[in-house]
C-alpha atoms as a PDB file:
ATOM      1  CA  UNK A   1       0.000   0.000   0.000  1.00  0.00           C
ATOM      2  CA  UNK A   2       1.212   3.362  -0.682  1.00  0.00           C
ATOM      3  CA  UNK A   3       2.714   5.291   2.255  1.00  0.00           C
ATOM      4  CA  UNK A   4       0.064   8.456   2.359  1.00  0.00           C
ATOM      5  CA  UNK A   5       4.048  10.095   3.372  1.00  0.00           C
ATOM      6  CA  UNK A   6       4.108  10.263  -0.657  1.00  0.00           C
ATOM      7  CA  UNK A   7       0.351  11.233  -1.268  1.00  0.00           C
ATOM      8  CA  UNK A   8      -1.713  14.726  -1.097  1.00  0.00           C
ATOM      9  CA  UNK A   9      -5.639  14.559  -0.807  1.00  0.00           C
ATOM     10  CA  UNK A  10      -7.161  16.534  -3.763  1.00  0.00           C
ATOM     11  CA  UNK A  11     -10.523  16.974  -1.494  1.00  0.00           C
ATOM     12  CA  UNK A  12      -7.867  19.826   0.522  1.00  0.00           C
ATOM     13  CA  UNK A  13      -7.052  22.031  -2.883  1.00  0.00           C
ATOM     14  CA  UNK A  14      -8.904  23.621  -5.711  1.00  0.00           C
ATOM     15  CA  UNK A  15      -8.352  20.305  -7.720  1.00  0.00           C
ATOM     16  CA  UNK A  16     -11.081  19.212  -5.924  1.00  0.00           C
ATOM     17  CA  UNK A  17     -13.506  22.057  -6.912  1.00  0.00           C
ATOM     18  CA  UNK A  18     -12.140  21.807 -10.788  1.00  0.00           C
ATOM     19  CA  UNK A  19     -12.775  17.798 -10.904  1.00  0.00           C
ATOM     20  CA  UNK A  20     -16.372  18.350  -9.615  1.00  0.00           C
ATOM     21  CA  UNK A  21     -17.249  21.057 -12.016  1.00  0.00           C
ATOM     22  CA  UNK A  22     -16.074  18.901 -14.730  1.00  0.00           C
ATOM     23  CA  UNK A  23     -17.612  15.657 -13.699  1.00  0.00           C
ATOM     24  CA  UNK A  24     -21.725  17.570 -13.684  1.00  0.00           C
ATOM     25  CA  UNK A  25     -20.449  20.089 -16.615  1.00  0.00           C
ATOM     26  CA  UNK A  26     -20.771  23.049 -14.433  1.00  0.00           C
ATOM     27  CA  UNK A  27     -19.635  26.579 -15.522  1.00  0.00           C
ATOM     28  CA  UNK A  28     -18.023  27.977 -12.425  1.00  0.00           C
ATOM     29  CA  UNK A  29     -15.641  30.637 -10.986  1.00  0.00           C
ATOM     30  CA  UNK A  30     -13.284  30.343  -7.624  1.00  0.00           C
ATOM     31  CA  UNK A  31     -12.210  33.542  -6.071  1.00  0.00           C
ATOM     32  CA  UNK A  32     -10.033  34.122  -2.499  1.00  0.00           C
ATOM     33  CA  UNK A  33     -10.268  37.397  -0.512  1.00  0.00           C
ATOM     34  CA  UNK A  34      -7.308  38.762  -2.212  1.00  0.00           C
ATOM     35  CA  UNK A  35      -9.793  38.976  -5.804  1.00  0.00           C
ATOM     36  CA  UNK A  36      -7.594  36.895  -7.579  1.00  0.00           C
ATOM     37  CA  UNK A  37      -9.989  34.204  -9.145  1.00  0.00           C
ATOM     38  CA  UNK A  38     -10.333  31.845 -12.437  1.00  0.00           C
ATOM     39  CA  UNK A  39     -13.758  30.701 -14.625  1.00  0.00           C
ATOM     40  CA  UNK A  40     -13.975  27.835 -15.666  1.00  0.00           C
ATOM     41  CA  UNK A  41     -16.409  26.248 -18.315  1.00  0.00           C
ATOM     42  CA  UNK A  42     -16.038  23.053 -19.244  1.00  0.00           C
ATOM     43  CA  UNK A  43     -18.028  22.135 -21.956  1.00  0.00           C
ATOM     44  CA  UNK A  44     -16.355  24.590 -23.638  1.00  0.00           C
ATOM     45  CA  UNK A  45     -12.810  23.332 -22.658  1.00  0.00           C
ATOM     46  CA  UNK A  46     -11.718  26.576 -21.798  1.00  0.00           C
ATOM     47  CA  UNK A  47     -11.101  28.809 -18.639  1.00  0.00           C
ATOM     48  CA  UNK A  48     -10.238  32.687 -17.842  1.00  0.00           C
ATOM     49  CA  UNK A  49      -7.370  33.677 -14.869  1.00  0.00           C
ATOM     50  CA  UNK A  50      -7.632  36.324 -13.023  1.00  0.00           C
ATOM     51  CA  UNK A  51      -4.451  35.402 -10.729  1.00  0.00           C
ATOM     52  CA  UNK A  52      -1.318  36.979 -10.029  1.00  0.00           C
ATOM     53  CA  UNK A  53       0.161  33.895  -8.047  1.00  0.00           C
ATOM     54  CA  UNK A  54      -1.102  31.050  -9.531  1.00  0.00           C
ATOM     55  CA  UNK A  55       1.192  28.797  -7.152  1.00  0.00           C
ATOM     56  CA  UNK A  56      -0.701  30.230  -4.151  1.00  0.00           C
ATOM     57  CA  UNK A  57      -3.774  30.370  -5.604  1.00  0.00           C
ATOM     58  CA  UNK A  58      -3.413  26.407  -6.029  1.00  0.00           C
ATOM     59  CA  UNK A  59      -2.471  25.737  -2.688  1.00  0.00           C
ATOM     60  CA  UNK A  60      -4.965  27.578  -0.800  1.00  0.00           C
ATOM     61  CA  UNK A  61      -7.053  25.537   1.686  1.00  0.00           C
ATOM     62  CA  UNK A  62     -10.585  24.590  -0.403  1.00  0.00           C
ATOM     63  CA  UNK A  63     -12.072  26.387   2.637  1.00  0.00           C
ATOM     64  CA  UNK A  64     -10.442  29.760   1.756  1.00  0.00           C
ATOM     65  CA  UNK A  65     -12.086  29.145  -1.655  1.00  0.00           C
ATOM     66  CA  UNK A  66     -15.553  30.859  -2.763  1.00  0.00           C
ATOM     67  CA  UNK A  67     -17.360  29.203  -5.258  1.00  0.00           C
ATOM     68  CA  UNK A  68     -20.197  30.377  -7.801  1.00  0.00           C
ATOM     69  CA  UNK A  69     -21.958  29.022 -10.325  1.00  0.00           C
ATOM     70  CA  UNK A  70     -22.247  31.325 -13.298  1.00  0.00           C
ATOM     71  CA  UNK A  71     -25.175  32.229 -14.974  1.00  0.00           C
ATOM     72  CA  UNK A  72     -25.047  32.494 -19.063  1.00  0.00           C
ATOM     73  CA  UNK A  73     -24.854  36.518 -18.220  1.00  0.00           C
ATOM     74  CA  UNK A  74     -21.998  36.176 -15.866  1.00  0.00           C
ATOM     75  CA  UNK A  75     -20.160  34.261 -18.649  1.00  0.00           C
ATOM     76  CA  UNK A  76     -20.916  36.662 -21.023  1.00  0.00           C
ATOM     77  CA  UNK A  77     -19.833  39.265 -19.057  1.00  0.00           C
ATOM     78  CA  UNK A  78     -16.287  37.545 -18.141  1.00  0.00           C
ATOM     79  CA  UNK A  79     -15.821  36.674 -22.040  1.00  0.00           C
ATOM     80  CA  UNK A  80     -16.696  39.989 -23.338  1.00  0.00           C
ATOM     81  CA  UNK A  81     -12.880  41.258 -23.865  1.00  0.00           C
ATOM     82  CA  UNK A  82     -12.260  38.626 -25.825  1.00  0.00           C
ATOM     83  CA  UNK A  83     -13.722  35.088 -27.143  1.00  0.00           C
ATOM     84  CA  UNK A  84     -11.521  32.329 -25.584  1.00  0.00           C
ATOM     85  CA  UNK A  85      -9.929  31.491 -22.782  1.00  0.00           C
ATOM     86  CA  UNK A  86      -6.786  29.166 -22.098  1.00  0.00           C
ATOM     87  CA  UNK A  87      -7.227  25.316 -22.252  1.00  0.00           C
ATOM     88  CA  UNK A  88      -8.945  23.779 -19.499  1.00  0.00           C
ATOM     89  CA  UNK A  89      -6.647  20.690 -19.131  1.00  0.00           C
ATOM     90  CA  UNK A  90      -3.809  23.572 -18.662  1.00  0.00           C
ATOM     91  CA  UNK A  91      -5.720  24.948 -15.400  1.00  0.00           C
ATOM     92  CA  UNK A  92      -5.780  21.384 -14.093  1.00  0.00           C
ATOM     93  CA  UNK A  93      -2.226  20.557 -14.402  1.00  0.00           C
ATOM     94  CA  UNK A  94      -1.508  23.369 -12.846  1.00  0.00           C
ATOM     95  CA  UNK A  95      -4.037  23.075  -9.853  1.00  0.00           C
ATOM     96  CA  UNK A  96      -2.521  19.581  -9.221  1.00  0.00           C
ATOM     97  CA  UNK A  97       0.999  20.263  -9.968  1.00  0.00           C
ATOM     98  CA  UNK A  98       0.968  23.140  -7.355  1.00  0.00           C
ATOM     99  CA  UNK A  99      -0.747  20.868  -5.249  1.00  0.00           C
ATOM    100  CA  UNK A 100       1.302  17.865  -5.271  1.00  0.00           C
ATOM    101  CA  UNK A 101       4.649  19.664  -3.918  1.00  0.00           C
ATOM    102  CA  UNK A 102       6.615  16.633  -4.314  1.00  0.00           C
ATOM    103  CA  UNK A 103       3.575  14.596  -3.397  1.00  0.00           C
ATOM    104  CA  UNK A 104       1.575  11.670  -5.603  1.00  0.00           C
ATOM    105  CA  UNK A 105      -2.155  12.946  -6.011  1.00  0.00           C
ATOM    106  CA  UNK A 106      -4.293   9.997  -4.313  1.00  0.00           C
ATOM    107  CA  UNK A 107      -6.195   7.459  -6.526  1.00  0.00           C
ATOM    108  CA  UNK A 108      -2.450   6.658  -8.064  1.00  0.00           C
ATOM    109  CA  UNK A 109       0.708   4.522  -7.472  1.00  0.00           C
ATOM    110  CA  UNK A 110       4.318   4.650  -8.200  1.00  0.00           C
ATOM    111  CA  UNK A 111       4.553   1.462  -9.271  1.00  0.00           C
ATOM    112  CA  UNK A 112       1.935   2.470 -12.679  1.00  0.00           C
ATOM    113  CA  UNK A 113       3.041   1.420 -15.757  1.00  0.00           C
ATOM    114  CA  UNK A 114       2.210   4.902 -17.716  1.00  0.00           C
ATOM    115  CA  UNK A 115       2.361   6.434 -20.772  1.00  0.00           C
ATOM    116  CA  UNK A 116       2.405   9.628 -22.225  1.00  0.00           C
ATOM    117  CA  UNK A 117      -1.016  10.208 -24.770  1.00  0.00           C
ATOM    118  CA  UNK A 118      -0.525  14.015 -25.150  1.00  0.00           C
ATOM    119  CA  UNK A 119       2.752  15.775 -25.167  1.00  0.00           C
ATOM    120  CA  UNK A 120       2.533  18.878 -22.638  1.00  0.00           C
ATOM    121  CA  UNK A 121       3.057  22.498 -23.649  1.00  0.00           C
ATOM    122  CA  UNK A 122       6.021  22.753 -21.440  1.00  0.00           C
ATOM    123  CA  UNK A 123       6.886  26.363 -22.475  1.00  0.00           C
ATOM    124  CA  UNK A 124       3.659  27.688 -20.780  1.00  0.00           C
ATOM    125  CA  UNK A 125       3.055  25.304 -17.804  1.00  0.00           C
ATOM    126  CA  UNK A 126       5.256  25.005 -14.561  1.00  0.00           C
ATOM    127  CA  UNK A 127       7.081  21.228 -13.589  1.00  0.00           C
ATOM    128  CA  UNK A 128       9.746  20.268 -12.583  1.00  0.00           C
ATOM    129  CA  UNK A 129      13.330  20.610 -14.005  1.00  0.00           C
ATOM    130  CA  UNK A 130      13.211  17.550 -15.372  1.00  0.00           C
ATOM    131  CA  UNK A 131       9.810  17.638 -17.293  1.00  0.00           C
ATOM    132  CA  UNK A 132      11.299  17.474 -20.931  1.00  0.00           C
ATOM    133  CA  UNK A 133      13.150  14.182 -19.793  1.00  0.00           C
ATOM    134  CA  UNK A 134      10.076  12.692 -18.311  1.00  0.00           C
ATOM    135  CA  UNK A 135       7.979  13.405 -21.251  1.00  0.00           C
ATOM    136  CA  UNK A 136      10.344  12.109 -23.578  1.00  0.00           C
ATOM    137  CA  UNK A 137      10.196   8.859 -22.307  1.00  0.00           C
ATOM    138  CA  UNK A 138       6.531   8.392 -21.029  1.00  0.00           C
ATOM    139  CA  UNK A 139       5.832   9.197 -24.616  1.00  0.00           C
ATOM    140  CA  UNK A 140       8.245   6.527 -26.220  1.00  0.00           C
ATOM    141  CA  UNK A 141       8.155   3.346 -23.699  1.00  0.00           C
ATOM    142  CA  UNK A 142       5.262   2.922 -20.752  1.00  0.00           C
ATOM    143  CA  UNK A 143       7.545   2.685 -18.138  1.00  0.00           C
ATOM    144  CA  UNK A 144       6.787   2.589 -13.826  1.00  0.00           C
ATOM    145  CA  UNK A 145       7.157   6.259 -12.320  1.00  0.00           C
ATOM    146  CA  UNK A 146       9.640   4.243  -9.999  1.00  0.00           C
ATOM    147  CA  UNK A 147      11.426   2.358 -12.959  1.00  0.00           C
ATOM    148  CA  UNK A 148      11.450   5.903 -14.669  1.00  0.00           C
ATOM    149  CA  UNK A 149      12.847   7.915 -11.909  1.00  0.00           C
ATOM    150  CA  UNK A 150      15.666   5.488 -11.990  1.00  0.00           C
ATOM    151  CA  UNK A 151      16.330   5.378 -15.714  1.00  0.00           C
ATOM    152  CA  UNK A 152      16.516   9.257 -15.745  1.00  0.00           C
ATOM    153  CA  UNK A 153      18.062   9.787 -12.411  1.00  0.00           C
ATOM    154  CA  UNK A 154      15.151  11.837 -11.563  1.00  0.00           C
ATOM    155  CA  UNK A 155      13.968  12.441  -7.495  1.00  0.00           C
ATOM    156  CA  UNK A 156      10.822  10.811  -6.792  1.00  0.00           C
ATOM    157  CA  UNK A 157       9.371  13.870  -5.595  1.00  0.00           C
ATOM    158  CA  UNK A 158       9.945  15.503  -9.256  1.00  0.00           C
ATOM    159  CA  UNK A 159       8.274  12.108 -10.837  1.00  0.00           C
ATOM    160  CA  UNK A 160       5.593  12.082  -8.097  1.00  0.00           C
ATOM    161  CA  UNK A 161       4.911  15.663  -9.367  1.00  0.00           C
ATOM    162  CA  UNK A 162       4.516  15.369 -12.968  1.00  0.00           C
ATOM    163  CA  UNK A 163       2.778  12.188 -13.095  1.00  0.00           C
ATOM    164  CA  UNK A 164       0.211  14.259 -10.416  1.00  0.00           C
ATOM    165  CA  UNK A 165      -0.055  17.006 -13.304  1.00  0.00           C
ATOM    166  CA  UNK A 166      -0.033  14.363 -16.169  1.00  0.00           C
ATOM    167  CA  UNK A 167      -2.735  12.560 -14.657  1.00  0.00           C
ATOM    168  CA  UNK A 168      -4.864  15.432 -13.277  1.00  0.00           C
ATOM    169  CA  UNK A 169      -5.065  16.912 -16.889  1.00  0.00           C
ATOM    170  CA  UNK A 170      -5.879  14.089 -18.654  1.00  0.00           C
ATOM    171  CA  UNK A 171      -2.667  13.175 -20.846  1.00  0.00           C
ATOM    172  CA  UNK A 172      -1.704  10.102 -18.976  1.00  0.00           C
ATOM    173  CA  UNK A 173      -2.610   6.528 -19.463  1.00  0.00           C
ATOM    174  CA  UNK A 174      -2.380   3.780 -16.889  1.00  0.00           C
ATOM    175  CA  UNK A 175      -1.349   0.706 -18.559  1.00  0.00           C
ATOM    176  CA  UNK A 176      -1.094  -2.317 -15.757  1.00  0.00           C
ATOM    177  CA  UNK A 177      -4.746  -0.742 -13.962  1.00  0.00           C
ATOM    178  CA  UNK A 178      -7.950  -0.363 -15.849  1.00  0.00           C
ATOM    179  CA  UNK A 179     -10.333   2.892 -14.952  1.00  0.00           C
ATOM    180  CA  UNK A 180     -12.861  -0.469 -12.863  1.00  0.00           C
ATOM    181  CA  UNK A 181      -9.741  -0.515 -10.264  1.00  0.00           C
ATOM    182  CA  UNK A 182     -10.697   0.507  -6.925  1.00  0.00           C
ATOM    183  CA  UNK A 183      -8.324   3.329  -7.133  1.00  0.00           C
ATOM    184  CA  UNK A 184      -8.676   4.457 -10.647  1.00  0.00           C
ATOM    185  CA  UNK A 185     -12.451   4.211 -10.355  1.00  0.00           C
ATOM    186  CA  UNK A 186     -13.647   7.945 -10.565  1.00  0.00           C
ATOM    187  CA  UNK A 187     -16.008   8.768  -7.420  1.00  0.00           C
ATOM    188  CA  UNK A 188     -19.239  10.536  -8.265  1.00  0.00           C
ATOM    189  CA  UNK A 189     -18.684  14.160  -7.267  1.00  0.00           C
ATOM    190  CA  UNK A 190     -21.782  16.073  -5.945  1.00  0.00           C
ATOM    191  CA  UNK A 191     -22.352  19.451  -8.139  1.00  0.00           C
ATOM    192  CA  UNK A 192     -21.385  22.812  -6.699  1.00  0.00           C
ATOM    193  CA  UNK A 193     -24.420  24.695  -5.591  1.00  0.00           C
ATOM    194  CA  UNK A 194     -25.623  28.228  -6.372  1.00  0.00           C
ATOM    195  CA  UNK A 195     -23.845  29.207  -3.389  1.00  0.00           C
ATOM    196  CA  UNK A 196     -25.518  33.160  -4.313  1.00  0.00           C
ATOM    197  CA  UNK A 197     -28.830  31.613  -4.000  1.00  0.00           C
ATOM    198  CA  UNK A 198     -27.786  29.802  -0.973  1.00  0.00           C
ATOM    199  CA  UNK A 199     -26.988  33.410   0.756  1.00  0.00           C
ATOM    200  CA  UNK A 200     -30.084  34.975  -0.336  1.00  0.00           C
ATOM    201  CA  UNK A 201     -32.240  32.309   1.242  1.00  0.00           C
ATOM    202  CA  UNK A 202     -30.603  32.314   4.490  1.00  0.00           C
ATOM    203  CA  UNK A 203     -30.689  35.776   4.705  1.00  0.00           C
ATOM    204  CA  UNK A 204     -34.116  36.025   4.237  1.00  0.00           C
ATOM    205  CA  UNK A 205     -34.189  33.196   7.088  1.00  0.00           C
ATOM    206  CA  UNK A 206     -32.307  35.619   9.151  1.00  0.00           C
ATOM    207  CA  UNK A 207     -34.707  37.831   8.852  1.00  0.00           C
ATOM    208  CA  UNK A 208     -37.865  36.370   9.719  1.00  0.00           C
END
């Protein structure tokens, strides 16, 4: 079993509140009390940033995180500078990557056999100093993240990170588990809710 030394719960980090929005095709956006905040929209495959540190931003606690669901006018509103955003899969590489500080995201092992099904844009997304390497080889041979740390002469920690990113964004496929594996298995993830409507309705509780 996988010491939990090596592994980061994605319930703790905005990760969490991506994967859910994703999972019941929710158009959302996540702000902190600094303002800084990103909008998401998923069937769309697209997302808007308005961070200045997306590092922090990723590792805030989920309970410093303020979630709405957006309305087709509040989408309108954030796209009306200009048509589209970034790629979506980008945002959640980065959420987990941030996340995973040297850390394996939970649900996956080092002893996968992966592979590689999408190359990263490495010139616009953080990792770790040995990224190109990694890729290079996850694309060619499915190898173990521990067999491939070796190979490269790569820290675990920087393996344990881009496999977290890899995975989290979709380019990564699991050769020796299937997605019916306990681990693999994706939970069902409750929606967000209108947390706007939500504080109108208690305040009119309040109030009565």
């Amino acid at each position: 079993m996988e010491s939990e030394d090596y592994q980061f719960n994605p319930e703790e980090y905005l990760i969490n509140i991506l994967s859910r929005a994703v999972a019941n095709k929710q158009d959302i956006s996540v702000s902190i009390a600094s303002g800084d905040k990103v909008a998401i929209f998923p069937a769309r495959g697209d997302y808007y940033s308005f961070v200045d540190d997306m590092a922090s931003f990723c590792t805030s606690n989920i309970d410093d995180l303020v979630v709405k669901v957006l309305t087709d006018t509040d989408g309108d509103e954030i796209r009306k500078d200009k048509e589209h955003g970034r790629n979506f899969d980008e945002l959640l590489w980065q959420a987990a990557y941030y996340a995973s500080q040297g850390r394996l995201i939970q649900g996956c092992r080092r002893e996968d056999v992966v592979a590689l099904r999408y190359w990263p844009n490495l010139t616009r997304l953080p990792g770790p100093p040995s990224s190109i390497a990694i890729a290079a080889l996850l694309t060619r041979y499915p190898t173990s993240i521990t067999l491939a740390g070796r190979i490269l002469g790569v820290p675990m920690s920087e393996m344990l990170e881009f496999y977290s990113a890899a995975y989290s964004a979709g380019f990564i496929k699991v050769h020796n588990r299937t997605m019916e594996s306990h681990d693999l298995k994706p939970h069902k993830l409750k929606p967000h809710s209108d947390s706007t409507m939500l504080g109108k309705l208690l305040s009119r509780i309040s109030r009565i």
